[in-house]
N, C-alpha and C. Protein backbone atom coordinates (compact mmCIF):
# COMPACT_ATOMS: atom_id res chain seq x y z
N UNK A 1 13.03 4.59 -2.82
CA UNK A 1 12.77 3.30 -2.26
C UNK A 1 11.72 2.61 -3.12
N UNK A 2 11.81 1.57 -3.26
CA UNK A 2 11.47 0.50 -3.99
C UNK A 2 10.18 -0.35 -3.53
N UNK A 3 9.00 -0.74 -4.23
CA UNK A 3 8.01 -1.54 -3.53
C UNK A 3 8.66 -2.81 -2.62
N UNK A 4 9.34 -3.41 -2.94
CA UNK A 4 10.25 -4.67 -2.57
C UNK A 4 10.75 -4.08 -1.15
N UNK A 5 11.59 -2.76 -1.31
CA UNK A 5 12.25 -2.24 -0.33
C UNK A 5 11.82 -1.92 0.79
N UNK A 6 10.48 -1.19 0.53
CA UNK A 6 9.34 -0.69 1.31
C UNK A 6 9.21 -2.21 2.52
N UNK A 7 8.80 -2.89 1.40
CA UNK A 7 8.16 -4.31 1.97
C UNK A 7 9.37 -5.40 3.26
N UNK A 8 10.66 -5.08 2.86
CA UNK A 8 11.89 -5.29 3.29
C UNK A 8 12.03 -4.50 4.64
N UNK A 9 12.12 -3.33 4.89
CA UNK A 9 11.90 -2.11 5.45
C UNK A 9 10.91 -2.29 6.90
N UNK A 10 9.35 -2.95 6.05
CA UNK A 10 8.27 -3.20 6.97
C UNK A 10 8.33 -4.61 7.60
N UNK A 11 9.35 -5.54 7.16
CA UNK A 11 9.23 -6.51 7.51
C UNK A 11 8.00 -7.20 6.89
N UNK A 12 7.57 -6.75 6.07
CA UNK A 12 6.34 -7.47 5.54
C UNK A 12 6.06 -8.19 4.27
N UNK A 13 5.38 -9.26 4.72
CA UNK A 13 4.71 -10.26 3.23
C UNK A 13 4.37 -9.81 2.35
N UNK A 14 4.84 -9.92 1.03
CA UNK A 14 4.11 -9.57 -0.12
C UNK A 14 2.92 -10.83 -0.53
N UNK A 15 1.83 -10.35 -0.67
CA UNK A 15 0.31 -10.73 -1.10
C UNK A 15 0.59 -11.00 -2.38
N UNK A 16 1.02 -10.20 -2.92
CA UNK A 16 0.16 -9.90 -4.35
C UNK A 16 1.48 -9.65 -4.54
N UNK A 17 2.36 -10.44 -6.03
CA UNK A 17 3.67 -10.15 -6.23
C UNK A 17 3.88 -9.83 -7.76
N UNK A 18 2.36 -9.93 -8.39
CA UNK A 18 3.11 -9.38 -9.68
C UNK A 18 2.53 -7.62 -10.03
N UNK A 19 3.78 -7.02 -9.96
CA UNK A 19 3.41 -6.00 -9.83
C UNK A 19 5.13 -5.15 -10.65
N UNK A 20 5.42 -4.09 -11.23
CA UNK A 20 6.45 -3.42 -11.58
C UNK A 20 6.96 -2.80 -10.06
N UNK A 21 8.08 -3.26 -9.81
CA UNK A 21 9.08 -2.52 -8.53
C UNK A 21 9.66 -0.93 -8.66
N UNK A 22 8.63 -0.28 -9.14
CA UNK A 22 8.81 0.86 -8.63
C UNK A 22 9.18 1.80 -7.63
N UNK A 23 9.88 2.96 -7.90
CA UNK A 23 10.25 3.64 -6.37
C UNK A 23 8.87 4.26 -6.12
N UNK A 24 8.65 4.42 -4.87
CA UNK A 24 7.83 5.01 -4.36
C UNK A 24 7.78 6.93 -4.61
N UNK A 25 6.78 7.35 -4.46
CA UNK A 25 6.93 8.82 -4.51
C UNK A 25 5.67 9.68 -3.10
N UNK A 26 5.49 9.07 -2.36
CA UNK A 26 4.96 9.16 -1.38
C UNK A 26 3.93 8.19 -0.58
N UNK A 27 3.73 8.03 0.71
CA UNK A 27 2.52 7.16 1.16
C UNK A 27 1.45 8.28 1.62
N UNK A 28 -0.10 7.54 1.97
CA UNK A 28 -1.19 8.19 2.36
C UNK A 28 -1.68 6.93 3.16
N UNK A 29 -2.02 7.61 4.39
CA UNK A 29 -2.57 6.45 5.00
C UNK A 29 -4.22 6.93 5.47
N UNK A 30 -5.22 6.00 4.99
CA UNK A 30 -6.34 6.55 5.76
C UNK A 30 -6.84 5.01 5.55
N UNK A 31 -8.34 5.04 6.35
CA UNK A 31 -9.33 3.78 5.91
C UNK A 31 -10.39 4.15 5.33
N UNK A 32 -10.82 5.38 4.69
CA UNK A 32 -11.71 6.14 4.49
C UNK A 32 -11.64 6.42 3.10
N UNK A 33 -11.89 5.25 2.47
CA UNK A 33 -12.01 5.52 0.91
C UNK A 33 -12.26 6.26 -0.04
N UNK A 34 -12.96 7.04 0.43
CA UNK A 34 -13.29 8.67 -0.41
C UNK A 34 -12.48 9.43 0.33
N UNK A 35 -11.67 9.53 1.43
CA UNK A 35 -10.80 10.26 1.71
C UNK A 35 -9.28 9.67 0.88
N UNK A 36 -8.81 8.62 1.03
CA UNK A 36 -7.94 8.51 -0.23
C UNK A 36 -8.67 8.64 -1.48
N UNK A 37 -9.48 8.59 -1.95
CA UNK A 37 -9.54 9.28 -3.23
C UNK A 37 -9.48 10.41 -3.80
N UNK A 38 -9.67 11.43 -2.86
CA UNK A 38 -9.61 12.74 -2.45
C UNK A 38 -8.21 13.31 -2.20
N UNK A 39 -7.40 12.56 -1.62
CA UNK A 39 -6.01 12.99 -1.10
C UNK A 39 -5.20 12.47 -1.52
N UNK A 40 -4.86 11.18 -1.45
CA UNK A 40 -4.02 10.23 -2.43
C UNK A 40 -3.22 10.62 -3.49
N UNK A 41 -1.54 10.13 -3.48
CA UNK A 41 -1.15 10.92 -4.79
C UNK A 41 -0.71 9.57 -5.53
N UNK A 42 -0.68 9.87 -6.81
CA UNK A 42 0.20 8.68 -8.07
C UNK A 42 1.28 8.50 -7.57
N UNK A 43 0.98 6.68 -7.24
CA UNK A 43 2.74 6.60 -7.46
C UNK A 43 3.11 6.34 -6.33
N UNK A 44 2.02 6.38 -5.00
CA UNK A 44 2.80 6.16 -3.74
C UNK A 44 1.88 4.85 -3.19
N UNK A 45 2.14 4.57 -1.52
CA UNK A 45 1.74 4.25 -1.24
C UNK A 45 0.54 4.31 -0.05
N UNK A 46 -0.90 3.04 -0.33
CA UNK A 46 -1.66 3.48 0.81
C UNK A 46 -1.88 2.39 1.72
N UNK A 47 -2.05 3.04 2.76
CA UNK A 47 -1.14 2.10 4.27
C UNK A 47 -2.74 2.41 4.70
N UNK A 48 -3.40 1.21 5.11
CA UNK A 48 -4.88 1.14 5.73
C UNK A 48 -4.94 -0.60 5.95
N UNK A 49 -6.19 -0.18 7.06
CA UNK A 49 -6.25 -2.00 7.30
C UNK A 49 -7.78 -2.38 6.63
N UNK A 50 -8.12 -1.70 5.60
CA UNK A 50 -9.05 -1.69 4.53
C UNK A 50 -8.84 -3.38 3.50
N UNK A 51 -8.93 -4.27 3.74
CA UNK A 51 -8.61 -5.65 3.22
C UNK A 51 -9.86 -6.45 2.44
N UNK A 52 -10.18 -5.28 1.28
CA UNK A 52 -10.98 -5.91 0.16
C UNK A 52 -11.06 -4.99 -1.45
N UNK A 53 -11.81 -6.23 -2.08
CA UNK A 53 -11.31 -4.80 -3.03
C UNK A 53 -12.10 -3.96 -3.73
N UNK A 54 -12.81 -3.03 -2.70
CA UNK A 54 -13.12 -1.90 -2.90
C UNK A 54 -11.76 -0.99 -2.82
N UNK A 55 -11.00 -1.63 -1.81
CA UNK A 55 -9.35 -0.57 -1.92
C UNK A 55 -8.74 -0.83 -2.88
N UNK A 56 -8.65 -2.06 -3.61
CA UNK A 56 -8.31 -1.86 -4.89
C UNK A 56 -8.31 -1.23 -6.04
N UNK A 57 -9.97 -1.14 -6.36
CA UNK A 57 -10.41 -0.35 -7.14
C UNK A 57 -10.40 1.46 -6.87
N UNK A 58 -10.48 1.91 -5.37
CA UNK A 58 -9.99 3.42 -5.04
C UNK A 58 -8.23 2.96 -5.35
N UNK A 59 -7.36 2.78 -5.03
CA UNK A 59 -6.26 2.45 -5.43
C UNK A 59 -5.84 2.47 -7.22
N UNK A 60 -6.89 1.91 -7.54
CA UNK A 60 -6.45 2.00 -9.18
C UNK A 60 -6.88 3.73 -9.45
N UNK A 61 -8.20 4.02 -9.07
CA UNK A 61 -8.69 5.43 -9.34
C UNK A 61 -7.31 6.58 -9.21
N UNK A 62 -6.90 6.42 -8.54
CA UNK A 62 -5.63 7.49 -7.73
C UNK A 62 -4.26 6.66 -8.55
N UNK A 63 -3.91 5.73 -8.70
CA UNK A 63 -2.83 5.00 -9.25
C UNK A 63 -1.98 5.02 -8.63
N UNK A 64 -2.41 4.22 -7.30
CA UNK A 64 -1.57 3.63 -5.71
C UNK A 64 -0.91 2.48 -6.47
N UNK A 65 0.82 2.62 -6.12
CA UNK A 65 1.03 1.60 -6.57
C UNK A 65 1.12 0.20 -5.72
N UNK A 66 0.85 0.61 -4.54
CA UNK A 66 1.04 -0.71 -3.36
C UNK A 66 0.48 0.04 -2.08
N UNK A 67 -0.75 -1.21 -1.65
CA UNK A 67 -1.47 -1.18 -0.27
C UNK A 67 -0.58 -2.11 0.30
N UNK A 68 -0.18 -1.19 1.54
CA UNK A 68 0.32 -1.72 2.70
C UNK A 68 -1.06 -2.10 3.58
N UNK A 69 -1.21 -3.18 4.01
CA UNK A 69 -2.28 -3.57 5.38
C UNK A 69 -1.56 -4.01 6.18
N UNK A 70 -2.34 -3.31 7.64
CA UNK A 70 -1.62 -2.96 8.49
C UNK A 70 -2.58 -3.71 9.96
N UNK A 71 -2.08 -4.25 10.75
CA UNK A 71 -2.61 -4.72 12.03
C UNK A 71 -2.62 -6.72 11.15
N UNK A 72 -2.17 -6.88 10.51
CA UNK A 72 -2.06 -8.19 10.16
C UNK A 72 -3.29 -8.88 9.65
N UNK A 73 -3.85 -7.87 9.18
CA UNK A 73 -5.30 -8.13 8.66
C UNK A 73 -5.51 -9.55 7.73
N UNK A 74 -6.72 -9.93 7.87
CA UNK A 74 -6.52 -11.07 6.81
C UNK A 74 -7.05 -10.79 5.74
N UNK A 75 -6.98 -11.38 4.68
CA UNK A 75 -7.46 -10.93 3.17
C UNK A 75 -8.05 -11.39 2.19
N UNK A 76 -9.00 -10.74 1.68
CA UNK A 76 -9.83 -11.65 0.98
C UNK A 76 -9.40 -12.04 -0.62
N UNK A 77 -9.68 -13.25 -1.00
CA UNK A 77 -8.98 -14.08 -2.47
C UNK A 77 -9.65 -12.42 -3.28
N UNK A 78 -10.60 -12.68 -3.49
CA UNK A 78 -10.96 -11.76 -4.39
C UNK A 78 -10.17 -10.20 -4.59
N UNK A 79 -9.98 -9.83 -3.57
CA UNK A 79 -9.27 -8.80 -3.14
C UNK A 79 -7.70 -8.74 -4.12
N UNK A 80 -7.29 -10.07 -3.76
CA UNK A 80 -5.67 -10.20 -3.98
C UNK A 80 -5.90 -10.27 -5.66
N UNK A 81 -6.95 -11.00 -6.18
CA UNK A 81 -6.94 -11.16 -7.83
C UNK A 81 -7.19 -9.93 -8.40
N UNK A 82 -7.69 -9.13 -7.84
CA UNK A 82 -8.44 -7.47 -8.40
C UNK A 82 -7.14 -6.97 -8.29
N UNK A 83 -6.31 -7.25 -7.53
CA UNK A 83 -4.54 -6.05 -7.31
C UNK A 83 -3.88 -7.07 -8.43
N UNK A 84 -3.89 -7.95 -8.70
CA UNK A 84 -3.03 -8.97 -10.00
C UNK A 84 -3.60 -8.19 -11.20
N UNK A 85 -4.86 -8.04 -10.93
CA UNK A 85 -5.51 -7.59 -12.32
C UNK A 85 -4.85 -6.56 -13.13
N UNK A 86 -5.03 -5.31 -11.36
CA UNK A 86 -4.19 -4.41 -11.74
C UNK A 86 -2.82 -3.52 -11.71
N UNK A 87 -2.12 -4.91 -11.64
CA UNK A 87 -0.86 -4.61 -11.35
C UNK A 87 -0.31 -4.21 -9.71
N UNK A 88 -1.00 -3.71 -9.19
CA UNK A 88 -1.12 -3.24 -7.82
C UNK A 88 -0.33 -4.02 -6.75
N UNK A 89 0.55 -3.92 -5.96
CA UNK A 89 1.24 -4.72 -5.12
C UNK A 89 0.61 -4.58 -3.80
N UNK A 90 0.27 -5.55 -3.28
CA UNK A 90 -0.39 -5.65 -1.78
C UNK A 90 0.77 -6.44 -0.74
N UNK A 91 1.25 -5.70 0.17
CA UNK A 91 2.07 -6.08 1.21
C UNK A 91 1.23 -5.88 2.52
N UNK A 92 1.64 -6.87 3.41
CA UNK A 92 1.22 -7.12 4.84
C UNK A 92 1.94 -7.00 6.12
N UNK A 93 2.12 -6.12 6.98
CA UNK A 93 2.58 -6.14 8.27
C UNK A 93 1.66 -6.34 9.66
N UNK A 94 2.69 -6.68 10.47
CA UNK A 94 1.85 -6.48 12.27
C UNK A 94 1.71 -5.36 12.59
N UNK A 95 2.70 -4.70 12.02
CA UNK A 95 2.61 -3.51 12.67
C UNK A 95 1.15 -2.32 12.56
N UNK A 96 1.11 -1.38 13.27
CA UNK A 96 -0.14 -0.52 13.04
C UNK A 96 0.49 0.62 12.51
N UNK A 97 -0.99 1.52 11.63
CA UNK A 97 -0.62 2.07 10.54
C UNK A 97 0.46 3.60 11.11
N UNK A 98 -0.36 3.65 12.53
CA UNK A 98 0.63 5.05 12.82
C UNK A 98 2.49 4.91 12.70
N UNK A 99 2.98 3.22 13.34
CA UNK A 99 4.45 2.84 13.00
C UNK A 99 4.49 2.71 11.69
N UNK A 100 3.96 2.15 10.89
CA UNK A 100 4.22 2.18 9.35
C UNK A 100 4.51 3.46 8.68
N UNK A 101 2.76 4.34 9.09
CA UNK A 101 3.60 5.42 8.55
C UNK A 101 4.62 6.38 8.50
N UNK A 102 5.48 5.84 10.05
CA UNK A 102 6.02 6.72 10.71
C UNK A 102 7.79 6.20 9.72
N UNK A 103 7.76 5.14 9.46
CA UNK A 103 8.88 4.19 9.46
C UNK A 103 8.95 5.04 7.24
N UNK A 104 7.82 4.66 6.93
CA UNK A 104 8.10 5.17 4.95
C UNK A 104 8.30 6.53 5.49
N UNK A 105 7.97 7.16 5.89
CA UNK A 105 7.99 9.03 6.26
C UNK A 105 9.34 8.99 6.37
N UNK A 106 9.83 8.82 7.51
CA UNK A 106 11.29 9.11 7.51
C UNK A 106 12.39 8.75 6.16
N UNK A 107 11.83 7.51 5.33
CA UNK A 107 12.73 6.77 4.62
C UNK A 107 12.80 7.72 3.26
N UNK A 108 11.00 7.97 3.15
CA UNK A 108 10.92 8.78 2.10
C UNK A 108 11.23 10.57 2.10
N UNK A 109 11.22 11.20 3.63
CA UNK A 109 11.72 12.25 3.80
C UNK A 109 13.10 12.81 3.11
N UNK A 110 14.06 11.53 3.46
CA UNK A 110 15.27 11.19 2.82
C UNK A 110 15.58 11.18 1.47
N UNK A 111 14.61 10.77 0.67
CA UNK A 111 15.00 10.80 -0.72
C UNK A 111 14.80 12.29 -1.59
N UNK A 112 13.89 12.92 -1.09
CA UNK A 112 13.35 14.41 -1.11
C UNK A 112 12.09 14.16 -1.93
């Protein structure tokens, strides 16, 4: 599954659209920034309602390719230019992070 797809999937806005549409290779969801830095794998996605960019920059550290925010958070400019910077795709849902994560889990269970 695909950043686009993901975003399709969640019903959710893409923020931040220049980014390579990569498949995903897993999500991590926390709000605890040294805990995704710690756990976090390359290549997937992290699902938090963390909406600045300090998650950007833990995001680049780990090489998240797309923050999902979650509870419809609002977002700060600065935030969205730091994920352009670095390629990083930022998508937005209503939903909360436990349905999000519940919804990529299954999708990505599927792909193996």
């Amino acid at each position: 599954m695909t950043i686009r797809e993901a975003a399709a999937l969640l019903r959710a806005e893409i923020l931040q659209d220049e980014f390579e549409d990569v498949s995903l290779t897993g999500a991590y969801t926390s709000d605890l920034l040294s805990d995704v830095m710690a756990n976090a794998k390359e290549g997937g996605a992290l699902i938090t309602i963390q909406a600045h960019k300090n998650t950007v920059a833990v995001a680049t550290l780990v090489n998240v390719t797309v923050i999902v925010l979650c509870n419809k958070r609002p977002i700060q400019d600065d935030m969205l230019e730091a994920a352009r910077d670095e390629g990083i795709a930022v998508i937005r849902t209503g939903e909360n992070q436990y349905t999000v994560s519940g919804r990529l889990w299954e999708v990505l269970k599927k792909q193996g």
